[in-house]
Protein backbone atom coordinates (compact mmCIF):
# COMPACT_ATOMS: atom_id res chain seq x y z
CA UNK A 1 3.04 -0.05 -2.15
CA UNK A 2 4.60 1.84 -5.15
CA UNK A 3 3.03 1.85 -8.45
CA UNK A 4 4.60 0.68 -11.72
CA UNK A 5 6.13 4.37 -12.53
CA UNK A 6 7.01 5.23 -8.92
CA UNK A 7 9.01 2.09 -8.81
CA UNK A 8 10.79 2.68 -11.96
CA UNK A 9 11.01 6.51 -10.86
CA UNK A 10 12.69 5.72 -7.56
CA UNK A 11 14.71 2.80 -8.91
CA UNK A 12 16.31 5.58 -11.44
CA UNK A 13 15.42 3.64 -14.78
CA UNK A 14 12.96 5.85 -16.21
CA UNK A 15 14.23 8.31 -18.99
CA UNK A 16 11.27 9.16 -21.44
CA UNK A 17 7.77 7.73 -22.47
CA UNK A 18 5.26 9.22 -24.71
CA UNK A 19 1.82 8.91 -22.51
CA UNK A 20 1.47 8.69 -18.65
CA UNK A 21 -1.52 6.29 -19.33
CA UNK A 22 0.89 3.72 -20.21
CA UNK A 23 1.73 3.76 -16.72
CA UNK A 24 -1.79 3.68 -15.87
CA UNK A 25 -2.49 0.62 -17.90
CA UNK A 26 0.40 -1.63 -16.71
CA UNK A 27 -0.32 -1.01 -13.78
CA UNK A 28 -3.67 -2.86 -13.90
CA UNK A 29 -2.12 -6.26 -15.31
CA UNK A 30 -2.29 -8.43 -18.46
CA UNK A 31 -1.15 -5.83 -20.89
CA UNK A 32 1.80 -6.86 -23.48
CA UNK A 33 5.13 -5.08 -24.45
CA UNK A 34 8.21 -6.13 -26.05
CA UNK A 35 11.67 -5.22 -25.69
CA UNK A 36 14.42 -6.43 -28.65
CA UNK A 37 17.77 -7.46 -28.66
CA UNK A 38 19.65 -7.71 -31.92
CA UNK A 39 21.64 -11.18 -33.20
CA UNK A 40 25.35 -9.60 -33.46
CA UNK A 41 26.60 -11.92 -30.83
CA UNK A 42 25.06 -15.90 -29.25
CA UNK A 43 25.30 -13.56 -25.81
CA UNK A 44 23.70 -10.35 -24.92
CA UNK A 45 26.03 -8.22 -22.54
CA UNK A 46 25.48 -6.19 -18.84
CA UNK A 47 24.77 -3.78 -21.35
CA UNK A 48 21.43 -5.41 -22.35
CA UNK A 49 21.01 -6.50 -19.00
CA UNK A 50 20.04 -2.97 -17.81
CA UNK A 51 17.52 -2.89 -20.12
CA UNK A 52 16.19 -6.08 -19.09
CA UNK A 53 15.98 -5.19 -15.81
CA UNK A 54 13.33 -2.58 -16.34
CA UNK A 55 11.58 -4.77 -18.57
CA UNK A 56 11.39 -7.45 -15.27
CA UNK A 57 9.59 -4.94 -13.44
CA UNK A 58 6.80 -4.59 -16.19
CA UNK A 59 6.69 -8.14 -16.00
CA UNK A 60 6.70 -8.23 -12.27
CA UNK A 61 3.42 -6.43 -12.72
CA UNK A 62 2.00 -9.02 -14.22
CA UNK A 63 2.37 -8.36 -17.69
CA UNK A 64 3.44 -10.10 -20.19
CA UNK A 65 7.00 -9.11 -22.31
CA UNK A 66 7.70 -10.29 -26.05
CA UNK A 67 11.08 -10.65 -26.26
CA UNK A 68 11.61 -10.13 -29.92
CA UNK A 69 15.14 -11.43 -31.17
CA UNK A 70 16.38 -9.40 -34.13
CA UNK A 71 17.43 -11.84 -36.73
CA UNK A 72 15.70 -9.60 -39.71
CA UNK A 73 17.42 -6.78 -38.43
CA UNK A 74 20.57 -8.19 -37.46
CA UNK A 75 20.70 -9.80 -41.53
CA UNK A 76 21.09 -5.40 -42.63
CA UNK A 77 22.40 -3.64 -39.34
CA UNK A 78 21.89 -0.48 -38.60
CA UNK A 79 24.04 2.60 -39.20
CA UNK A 80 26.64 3.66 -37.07
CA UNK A 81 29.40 5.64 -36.27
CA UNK A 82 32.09 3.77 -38.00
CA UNK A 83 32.83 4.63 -41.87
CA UNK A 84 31.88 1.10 -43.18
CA UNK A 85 29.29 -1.29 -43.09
CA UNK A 86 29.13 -4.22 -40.50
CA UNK A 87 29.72 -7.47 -41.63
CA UNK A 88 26.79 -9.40 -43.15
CA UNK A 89 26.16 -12.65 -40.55
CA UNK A 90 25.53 -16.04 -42.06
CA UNK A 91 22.20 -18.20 -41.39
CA UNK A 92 24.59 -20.10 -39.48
CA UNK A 93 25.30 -17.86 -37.48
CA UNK A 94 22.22 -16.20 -36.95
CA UNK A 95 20.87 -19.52 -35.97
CA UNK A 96 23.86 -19.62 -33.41
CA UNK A 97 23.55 -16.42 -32.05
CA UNK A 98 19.33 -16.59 -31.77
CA UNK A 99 19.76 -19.91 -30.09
CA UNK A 100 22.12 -18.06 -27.31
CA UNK A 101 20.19 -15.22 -27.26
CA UNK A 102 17.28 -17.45 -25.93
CA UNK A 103 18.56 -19.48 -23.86
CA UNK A 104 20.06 -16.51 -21.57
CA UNK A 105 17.04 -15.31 -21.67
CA UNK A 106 14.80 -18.31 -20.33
CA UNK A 107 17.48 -18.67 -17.72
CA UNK A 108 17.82 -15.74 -16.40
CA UNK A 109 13.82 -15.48 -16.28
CA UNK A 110 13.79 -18.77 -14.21
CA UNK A 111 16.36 -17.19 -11.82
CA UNK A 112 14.24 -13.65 -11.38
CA UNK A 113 11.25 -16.04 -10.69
CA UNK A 114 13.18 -18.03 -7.80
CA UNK A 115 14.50 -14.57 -6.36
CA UNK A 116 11.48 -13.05 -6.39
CA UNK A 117 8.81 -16.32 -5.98
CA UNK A 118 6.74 -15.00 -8.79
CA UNK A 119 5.70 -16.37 -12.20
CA UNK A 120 6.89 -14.16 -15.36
CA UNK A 121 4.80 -14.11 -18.63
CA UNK A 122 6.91 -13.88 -21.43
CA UNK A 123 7.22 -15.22 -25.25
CA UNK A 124 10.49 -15.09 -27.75
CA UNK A 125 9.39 -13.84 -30.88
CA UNK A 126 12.20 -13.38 -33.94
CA UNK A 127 11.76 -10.87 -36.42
CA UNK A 128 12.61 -13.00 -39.50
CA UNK A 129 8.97 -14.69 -39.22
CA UNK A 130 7.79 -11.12 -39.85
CA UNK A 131 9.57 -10.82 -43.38
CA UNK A 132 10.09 -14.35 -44.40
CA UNK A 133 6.25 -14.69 -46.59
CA UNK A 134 6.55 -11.20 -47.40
CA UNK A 135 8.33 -9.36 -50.98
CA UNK A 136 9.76 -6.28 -51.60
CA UNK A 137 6.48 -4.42 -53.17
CA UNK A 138 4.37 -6.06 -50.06
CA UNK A 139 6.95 -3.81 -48.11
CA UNK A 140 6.78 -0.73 -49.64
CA UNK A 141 2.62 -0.99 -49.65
CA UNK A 142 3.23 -1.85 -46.05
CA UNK A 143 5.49 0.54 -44.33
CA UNK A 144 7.65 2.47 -47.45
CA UNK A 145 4.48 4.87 -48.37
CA UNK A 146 3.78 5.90 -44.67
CA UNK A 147 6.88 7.20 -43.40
CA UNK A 148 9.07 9.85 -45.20
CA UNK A 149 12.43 10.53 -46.28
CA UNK A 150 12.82 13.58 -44.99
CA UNK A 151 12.83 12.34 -41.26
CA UNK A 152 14.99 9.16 -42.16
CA UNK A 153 17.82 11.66 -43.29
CA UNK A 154 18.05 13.83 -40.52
CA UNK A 155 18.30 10.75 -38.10
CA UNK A 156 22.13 11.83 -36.64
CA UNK A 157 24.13 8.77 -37.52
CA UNK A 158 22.74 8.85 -41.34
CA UNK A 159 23.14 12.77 -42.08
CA UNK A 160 26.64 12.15 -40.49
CA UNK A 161 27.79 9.28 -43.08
CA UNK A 162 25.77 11.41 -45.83
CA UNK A 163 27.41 15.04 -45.26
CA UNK A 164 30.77 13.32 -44.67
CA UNK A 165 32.46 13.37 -48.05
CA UNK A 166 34.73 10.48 -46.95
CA UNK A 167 31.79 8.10 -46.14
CA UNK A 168 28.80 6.19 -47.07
CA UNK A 169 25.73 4.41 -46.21
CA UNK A 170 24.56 1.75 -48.16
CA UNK A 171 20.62 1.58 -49.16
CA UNK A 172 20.17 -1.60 -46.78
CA UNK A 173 22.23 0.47 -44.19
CA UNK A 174 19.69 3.36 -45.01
CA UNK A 175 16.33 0.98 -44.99
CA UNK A 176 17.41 -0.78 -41.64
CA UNK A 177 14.70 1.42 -39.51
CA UNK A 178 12.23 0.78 -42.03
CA UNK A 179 12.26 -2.53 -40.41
CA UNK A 180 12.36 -1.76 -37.06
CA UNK A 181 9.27 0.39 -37.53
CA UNK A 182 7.70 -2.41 -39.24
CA UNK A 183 8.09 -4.79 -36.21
CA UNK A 184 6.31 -2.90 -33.51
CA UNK A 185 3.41 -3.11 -35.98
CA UNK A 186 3.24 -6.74 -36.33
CA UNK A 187 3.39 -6.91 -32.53
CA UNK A 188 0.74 -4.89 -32.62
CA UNK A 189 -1.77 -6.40 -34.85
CA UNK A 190 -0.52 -9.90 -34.35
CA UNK A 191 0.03 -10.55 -30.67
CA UNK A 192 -1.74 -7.15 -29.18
CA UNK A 193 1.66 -5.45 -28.24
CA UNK A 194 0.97 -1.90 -26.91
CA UNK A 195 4.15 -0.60 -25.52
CA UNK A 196 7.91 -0.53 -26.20
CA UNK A 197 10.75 -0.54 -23.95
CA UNK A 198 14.21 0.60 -24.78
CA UNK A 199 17.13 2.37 -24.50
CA UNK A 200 17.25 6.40 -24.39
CA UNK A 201 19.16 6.30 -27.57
CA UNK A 202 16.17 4.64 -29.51
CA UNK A 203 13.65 7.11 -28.16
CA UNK A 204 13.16 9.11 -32.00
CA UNK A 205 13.00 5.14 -33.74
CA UNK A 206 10.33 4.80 -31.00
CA UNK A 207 8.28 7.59 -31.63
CA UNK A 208 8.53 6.76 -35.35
CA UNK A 209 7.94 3.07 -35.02
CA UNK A 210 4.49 4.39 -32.96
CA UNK A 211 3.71 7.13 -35.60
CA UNK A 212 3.63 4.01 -38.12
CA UNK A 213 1.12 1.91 -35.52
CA UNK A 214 -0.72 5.11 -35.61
CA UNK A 215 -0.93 5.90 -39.01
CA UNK A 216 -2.18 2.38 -40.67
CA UNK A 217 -4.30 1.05 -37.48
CA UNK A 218 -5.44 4.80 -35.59
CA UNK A 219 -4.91 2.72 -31.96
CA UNK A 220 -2.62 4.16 -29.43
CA UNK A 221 0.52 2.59 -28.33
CA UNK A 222 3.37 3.52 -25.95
CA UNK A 223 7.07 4.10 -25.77
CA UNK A 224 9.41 4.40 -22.26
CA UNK A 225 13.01 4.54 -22.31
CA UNK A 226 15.45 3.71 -19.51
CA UNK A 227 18.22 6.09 -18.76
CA UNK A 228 21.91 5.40 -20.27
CA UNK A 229 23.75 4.08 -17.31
CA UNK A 230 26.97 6.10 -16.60
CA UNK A 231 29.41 4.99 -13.82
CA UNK A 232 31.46 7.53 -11.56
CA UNK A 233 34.09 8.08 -14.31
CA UNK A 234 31.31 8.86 -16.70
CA UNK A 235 31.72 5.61 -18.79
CA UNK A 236 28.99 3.68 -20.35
CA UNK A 237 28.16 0.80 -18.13
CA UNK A 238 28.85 -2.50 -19.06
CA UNK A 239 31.82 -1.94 -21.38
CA UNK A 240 35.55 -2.47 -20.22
CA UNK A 241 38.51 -0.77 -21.39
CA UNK A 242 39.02 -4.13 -23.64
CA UNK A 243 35.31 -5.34 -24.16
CA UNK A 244 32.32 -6.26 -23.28
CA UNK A 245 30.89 -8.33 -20.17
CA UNK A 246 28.87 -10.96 -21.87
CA UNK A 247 26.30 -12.73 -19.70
CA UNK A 248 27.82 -15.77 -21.04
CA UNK A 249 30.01 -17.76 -18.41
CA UNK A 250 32.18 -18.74 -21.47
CA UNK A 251 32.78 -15.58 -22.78
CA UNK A 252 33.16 -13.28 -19.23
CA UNK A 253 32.95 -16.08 -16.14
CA UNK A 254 30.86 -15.49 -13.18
CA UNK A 255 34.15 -14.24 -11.17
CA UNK A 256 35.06 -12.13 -13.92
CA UNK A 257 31.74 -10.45 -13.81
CA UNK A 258 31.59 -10.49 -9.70
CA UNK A 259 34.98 -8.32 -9.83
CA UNK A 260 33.86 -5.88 -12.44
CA UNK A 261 31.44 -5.24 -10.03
CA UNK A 262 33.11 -5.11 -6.65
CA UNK A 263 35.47 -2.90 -8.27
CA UNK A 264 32.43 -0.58 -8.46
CA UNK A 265 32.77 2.65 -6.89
CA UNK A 266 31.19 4.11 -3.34
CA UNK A 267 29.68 6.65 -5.50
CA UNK A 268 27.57 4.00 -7.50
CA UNK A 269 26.18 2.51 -3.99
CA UNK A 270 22.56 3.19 -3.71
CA UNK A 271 21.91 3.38 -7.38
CA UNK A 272 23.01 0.66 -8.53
CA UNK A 273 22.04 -1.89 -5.87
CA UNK A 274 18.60 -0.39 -7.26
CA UNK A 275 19.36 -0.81 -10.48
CA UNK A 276 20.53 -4.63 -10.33
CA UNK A 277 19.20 -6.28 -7.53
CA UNK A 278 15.59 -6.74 -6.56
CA UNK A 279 16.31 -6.33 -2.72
CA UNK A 280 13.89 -3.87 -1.40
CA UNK A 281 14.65 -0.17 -0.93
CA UNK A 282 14.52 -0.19 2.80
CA UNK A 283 17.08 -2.58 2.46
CA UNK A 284 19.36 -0.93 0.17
CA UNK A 285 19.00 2.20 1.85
CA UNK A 286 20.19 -0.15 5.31
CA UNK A 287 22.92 -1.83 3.32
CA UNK A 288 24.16 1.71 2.47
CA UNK A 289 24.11 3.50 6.03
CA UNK A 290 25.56 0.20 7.21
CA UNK A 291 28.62 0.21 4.07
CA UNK A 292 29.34 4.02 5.24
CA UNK A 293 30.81 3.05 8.24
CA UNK A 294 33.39 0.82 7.09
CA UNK A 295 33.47 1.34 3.73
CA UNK A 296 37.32 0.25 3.32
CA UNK A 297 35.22 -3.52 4.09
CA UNK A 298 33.15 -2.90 1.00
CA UNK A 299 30.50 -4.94 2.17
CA UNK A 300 27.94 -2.89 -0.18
CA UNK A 301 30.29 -3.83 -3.49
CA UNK A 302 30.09 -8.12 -2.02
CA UNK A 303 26.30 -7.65 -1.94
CA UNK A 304 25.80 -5.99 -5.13
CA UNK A 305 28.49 -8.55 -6.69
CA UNK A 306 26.28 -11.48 -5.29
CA UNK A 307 23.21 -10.18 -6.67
CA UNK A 308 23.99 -9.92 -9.65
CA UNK A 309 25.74 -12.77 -10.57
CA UNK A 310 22.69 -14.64 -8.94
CA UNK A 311 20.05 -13.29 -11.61
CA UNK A 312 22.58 -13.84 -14.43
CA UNK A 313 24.01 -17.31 -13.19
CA UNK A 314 21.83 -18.19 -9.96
CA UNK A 315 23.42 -18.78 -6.58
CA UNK A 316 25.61 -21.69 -7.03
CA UNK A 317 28.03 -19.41 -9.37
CA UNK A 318 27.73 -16.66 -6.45
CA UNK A 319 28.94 -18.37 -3.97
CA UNK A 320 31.55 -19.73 -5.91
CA UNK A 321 32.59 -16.51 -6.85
CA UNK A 322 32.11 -15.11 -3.65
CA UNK A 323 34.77 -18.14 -2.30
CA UNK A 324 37.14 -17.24 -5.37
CA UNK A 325 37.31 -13.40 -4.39
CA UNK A 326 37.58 -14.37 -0.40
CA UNK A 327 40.37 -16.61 -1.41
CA UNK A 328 42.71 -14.25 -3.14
CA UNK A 329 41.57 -10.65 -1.44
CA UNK A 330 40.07 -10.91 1.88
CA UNK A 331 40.42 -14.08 3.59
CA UNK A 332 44.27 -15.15 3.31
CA UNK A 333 44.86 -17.49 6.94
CA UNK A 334 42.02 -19.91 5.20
CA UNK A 335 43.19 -20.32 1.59
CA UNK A 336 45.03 -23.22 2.07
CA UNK A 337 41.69 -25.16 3.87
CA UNK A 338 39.46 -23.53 1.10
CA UNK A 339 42.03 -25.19 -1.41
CA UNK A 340 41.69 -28.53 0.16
CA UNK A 341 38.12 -29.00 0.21
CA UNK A 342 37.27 -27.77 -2.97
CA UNK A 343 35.34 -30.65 -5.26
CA UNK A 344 36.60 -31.32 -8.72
CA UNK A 345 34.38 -28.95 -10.35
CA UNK A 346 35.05 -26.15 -7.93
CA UNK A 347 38.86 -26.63 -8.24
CA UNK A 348 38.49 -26.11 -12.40
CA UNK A 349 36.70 -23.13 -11.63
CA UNK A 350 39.29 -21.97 -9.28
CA UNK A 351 41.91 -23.03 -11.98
CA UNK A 352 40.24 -20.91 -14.43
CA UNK A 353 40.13 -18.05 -12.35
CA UNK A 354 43.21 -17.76 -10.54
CA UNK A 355 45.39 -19.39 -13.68
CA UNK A 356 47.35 -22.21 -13.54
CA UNK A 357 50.24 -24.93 -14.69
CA UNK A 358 50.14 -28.84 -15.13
CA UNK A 359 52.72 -30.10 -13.44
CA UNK A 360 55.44 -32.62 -15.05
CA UNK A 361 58.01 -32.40 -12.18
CA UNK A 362 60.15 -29.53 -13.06
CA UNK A 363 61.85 -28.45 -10.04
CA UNK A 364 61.43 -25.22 -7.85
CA UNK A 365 63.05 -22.77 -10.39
CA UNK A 366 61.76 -24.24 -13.50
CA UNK A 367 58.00 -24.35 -11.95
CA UNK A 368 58.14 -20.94 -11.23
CA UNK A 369 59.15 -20.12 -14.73
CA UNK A 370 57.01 -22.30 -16.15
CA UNK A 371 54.05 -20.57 -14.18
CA UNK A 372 55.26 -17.24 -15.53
CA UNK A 373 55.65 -15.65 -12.07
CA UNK A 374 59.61 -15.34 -12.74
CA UNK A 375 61.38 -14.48 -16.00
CA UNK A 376 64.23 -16.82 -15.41
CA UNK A 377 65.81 -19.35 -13.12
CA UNK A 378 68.22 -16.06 -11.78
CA UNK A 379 64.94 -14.12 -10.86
CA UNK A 380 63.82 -16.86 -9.07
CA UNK A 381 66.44 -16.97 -7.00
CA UNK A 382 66.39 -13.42 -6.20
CA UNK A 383 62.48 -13.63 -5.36
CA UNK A 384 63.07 -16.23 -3.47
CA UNK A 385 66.35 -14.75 -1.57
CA UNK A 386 63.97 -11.96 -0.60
CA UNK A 387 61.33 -13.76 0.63
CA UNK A 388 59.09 -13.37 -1.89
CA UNK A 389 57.86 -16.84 -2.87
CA UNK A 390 55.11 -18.91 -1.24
CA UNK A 391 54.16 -22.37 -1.33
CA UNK A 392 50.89 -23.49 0.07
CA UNK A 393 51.10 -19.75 2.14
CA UNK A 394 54.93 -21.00 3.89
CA UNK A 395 57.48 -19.06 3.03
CA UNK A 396 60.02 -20.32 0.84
CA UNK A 397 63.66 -20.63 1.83
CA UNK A 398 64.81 -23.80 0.36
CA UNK A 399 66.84 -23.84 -3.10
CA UNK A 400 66.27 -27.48 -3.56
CA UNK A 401 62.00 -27.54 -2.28
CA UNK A 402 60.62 -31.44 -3.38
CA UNK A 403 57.54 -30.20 -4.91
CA UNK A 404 56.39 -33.48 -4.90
CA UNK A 405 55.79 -33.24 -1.05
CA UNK A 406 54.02 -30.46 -1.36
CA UNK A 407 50.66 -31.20 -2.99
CA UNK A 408 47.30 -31.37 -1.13
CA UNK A 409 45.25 -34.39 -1.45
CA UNK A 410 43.15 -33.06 -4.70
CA UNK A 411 45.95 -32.93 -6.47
CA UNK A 412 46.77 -29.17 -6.35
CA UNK A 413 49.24 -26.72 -4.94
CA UNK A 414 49.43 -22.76 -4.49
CA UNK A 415 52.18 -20.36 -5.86
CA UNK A 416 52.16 -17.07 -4.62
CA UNK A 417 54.58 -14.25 -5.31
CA UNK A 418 53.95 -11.46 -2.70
CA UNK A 419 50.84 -10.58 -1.80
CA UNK A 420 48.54 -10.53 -4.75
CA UNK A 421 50.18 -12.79 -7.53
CA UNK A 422 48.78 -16.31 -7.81
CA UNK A 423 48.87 -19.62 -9.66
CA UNK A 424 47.44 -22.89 -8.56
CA UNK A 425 49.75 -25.99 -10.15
CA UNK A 426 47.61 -29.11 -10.74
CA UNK A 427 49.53 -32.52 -10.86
């Protein structure tokens, strides 16, 4: 059996970390750590997912993980790369976003503990309940006198906005670590936190934020980063060319975030099935010799699609998902039977996915207008001349098709032009 580092080593999440006892340590059980995620948005993204996923497998040592929620932080931001200052977010909307935050959290937790049929320790902790008691010249005695300025300006995105004469930072812009260094020390003397884990961009805040644990309390605490996840084409994972995929089914759905993934390339295989599923490695490694043979059946890119969606959303959305992508890519003689017995529930999800139309009994032409498969009642005609127009998967030849007649018994019908472009009408 693999210890806590060989796991993380062979999984290919481990970036950086500051003492190999760490290792040593969580590897013996009931030791704490925390990992953060900021309030910008009621949903963290894939993008914080990855992150989460090494945390799991401290916790699936046995330790316990603070999940500290940054509403302090979130009230300043932190610098970036952009020439202006993020917006400030209201208590409103801190409260929103916090109340998210938490909830994805607790439910994705309950889905890793099904999966993997163990128990996870784990409190969510919010940063605001550091600072709320506490005034300005508390700070400064607190955190201002041990850290210097000298380190704080050479930090890459500030001595970028300060050296640019078109830009700025703003003080609170400038003081936003100050917090963030302040936190792991609360942890610390509060709740026993000894180790961080983050991102390989936060490794210097890390080794400052333990420098500051260090200076006012001489105990040792620990830092490990997780590698920045590329894809094959060298992007940052999780991010689309539009946005982000949010772990919330309202903001990316569950078949949205099953296709980003089974549009994942071969390259990816054995890496990321490591990286976002808990299946063993015997198995991945199976799953991969297996996907090599076929590939053009891209069994690999189902199972990884499955997985994931099951930690994030449990099984229920899987499968659905699964059924949606069988429905429009891979299983076409048994869309019509799939269509009938879907429940009421499944059918909106379908709707959702696919698109779709009320009906209010236009005819052929003005349906297929209406559905925005055909510019006009003329293109219609032409699409349908060349036999490009299906009802319920029949071809169709007739000008003057009762629509009516064709609806299945849940109330539904299928449009397809060609092969790939759908829309379900509802009545």
């Amino acid at each position: 059996m693999k210890n806590l580092k060989q796991e993380l080593e062979s999984r290919g999440f481990l970036h950086q970390y500051t003492h190999e006892e760490a290792f040593e340590k969580f590897d013996l059980w009931w030791e704490k750590f925390y990992f953060w995620v900021d309030c910008s948005a009621n949903s963290m993204t894939i993008g914080n997912f990855v992150a989460l996923q090494m945390a799991i497998h401290f916790m699936l040592k046995w330790n316990k993980c603070f999940l500290l929620v940054g509403w302090a932080t979130s009230t300043i931001w932190n610098p970036w790369w952009k020439d202006k200052e993020r917006p400030i977010l209201s208590e409103e909307d801190l409260v929103k976003n916090q109340a998210g935050i938490t909830k994805q959290f607790d439910l994705l937790i309950k889905n890793v503990e099904n999966i993997t049929w163990k128990k996870l320790d784990y409190e969510i902790v919010n940063n605001y309940d550091f600072f709320k008691n506490m005034n300005v010249l508390d700070f400064l005695k607190e955190v201002w006198r041990f850290m210097t300025v000298n380190w704080m300006m050479w930090k890459d995105i500030v001595k970028k906005r300060i050296e640019d004469p078109k830009q700025w930072i703003s003080y609170a812009e400038f003081s936003y670590m100050l917090i963030m260094w302040y936190d792991f020390y609360y942890l610390n003397k509060n709740k026993w936190v000894t180790l961080e884990v983050g991102w390989s961009d936060e490794w210097d805040g890390i080794l400052s934020w333990i420098e500051l644990v260090s200076k006012k309390t001489w105990k040792e605490v620990y830092g490990v980063t997780n590698k920045l996840i590329m894809d094959a084409n060298w992007k940052k994972f999780g991010k689309s060319e539009w946005n982000a995929i949010w772990l919330d089914k309202n903001k990316s759905t569950p078949y949205f975030m099953y296709q980003y993934f089974m549009n994942t390339l071969d390259w990816d295989i054995d890496r990321f099935l490591k990286l976002f599923s808990f299946l063993p490695e015997e198995e991945i490694s199976e799953i991969v010799k297996n996907h090599m043979l076929e590939p053009e059946k891209r069994e690999w890119q189902k199972t990884l699609a499955y997985k994931v969606v099951e930690i994030i959303h449990w099984e229920n959305e899987s499968k659905l998902a699964e059924k949606i992508s069988d429905f429009m890519f891979w299983n076409p003689s048994s869309r019509i039977e799939t269509l009938e017995k879907l429940n009421k529930e499944e059918l909106e999800t379908f709707k959702n996915a696919i698109w779709w139309i009320k009906y209010s009994w236009e005819n052929l032409f003005e349906t297929l207008v209406k559905s925005e498969l055909e510019k006009s009642n003329s293109w219609a005609r032409n699409s349908i001349k060349s036999g490009a127009i299906f009802i319920n998967e029949k071809k169709v030849e007739d000008f003057n098709l009762d629509l009516e007649k064709e609806f299945l018994e849940n109330g539904s019908l299928l449009l397809r032009k060609w092969k790939k472009n759908f829309k379900i009408v509802e009545k």
